[in-house]
Protein backbone atom coordinates (compact mmCIF):
# COMPACT_ATOMS: atom_id res chain seq x y z
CA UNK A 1 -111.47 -103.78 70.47
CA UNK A 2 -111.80 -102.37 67.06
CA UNK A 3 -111.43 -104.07 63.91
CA UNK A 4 -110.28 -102.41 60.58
CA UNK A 5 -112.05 -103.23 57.25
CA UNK A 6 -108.85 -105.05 55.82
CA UNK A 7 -106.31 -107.12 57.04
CA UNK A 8 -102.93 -108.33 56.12
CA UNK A 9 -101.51 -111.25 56.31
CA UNK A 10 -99.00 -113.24 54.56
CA UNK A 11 -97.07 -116.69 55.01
CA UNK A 12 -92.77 -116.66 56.20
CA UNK A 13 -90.66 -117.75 53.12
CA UNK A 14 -89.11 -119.89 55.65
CA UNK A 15 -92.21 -121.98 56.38
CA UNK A 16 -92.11 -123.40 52.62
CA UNK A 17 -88.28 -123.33 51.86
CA UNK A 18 -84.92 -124.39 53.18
CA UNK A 19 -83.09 -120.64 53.64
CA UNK A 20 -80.50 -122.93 55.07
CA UNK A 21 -79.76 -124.48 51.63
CA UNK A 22 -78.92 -123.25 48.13
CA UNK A 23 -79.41 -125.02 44.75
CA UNK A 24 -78.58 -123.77 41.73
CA UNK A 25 -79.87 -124.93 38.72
CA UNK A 26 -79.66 -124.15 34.44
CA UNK A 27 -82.76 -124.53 32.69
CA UNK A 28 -85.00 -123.52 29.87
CA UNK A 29 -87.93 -121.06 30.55
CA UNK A 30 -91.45 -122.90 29.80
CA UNK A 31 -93.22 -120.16 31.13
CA UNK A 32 -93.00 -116.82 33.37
CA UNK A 33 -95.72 -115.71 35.44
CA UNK A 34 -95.95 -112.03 36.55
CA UNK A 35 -98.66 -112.17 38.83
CA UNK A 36 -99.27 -110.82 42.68
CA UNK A 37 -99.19 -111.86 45.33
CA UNK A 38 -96.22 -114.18 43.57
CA UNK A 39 -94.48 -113.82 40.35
CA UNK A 40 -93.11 -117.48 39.34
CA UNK A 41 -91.13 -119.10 36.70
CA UNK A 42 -92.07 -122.24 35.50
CA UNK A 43 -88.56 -124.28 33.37
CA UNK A 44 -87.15 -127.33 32.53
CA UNK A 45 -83.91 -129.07 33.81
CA UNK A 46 -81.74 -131.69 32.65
CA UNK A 47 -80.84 -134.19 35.48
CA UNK A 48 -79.16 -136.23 33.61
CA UNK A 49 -81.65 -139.16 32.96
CA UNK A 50 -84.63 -136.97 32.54
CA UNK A 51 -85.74 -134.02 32.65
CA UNK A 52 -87.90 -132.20 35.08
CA UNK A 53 -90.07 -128.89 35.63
CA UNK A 54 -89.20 -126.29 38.40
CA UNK A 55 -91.53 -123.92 39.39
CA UNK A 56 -89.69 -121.08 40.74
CA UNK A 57 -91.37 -118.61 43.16
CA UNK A 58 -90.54 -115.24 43.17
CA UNK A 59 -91.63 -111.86 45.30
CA UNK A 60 -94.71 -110.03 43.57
CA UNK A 61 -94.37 -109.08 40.34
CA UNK A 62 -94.48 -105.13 41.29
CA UNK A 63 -91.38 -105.65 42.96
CA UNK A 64 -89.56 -107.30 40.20
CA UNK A 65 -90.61 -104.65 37.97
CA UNK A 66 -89.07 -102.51 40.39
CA UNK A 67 -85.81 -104.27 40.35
CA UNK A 68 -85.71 -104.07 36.17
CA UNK A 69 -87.41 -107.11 35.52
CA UNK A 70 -89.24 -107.17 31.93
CA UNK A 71 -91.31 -109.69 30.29
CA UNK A 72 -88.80 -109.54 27.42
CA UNK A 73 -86.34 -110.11 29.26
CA UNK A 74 -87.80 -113.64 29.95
CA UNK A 75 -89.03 -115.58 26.79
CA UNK A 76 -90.27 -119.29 26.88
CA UNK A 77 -87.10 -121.31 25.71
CA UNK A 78 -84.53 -118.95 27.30
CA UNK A 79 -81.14 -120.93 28.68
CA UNK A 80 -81.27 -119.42 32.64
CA UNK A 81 -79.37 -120.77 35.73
CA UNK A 82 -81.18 -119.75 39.40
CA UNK A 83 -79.89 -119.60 42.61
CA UNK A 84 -82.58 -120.12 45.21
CA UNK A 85 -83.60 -121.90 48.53
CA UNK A 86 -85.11 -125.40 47.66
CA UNK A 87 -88.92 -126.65 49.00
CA UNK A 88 -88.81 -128.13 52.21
CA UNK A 89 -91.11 -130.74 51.37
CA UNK A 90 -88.71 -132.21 48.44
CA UNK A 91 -91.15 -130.78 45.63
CA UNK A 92 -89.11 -129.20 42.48
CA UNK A 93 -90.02 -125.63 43.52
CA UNK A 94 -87.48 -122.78 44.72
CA UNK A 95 -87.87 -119.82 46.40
CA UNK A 96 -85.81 -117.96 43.87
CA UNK A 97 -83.32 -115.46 44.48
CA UNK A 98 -81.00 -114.76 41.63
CA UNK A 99 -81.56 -115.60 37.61
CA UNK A 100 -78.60 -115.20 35.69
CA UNK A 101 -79.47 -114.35 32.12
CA UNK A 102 -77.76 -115.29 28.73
CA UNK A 103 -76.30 -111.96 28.45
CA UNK A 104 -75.47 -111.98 31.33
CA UNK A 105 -77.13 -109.90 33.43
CA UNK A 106 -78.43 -111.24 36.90
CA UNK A 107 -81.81 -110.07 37.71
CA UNK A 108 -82.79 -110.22 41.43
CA UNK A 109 -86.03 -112.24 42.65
CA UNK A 110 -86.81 -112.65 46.40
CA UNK A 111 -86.98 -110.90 49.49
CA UNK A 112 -84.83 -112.82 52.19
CA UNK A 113 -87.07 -113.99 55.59
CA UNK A 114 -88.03 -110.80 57.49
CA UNK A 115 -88.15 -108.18 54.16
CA UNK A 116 -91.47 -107.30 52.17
């Protein structure tokens, strides 16, 4: 058997988040990562008594690109609400899927269990 140089591999979406549930939350942007192999969001949410920090993980950052995503588009202390599948484990993360801007437009985020 022959071996290539490279390899590729890469975790399921599923492992790490409910795609069985939905939450959608409204927050303000703390920060916005575009990095590979994951772009992610970091904001803030009022739950009422507090207030807590979501990180929000996203497909690479090429891809958003790709799907009109643009820094500008994303300041720190930008009002957003995003749809997304929550962590399994009960940590504030999402796998996020839709981010509904103050104009808004809806940008798209994440690649549903099976798509790269």
């Amino acid at each position: 058997m022959m071996l290539s140089q490279g390899s590729y591999g890469h975790h399921s979406v599923a492992v790490g988040f409910n795609m069985d549930t939905e939450l959608l939350l409204t927050g303000t942007i703390k920060n916005m990562d575009f990095i590979n192999p994951h772009a992610r969001m970091f904001f803030e949410v009022d739950s009422g008594n507090h207030r807590e920090t979501w990180t929000v993980w996203f497909s690479s950052a090429n891809n958003l690109f790709r799907r009109g995503w643009r820094a500008d588009d994303l300041p720190i202390g930008t009002m957003v609400t995003v749809n997304g599948f929550p962590a399994r484990d009960g940590s504030l993360e999402l796998y996020g899927g839709e981010t509904k801007l103050p104009d808004g437009r809806t940008l798209f985020g994440g690649n549903r269990p099976g798509e790269r």
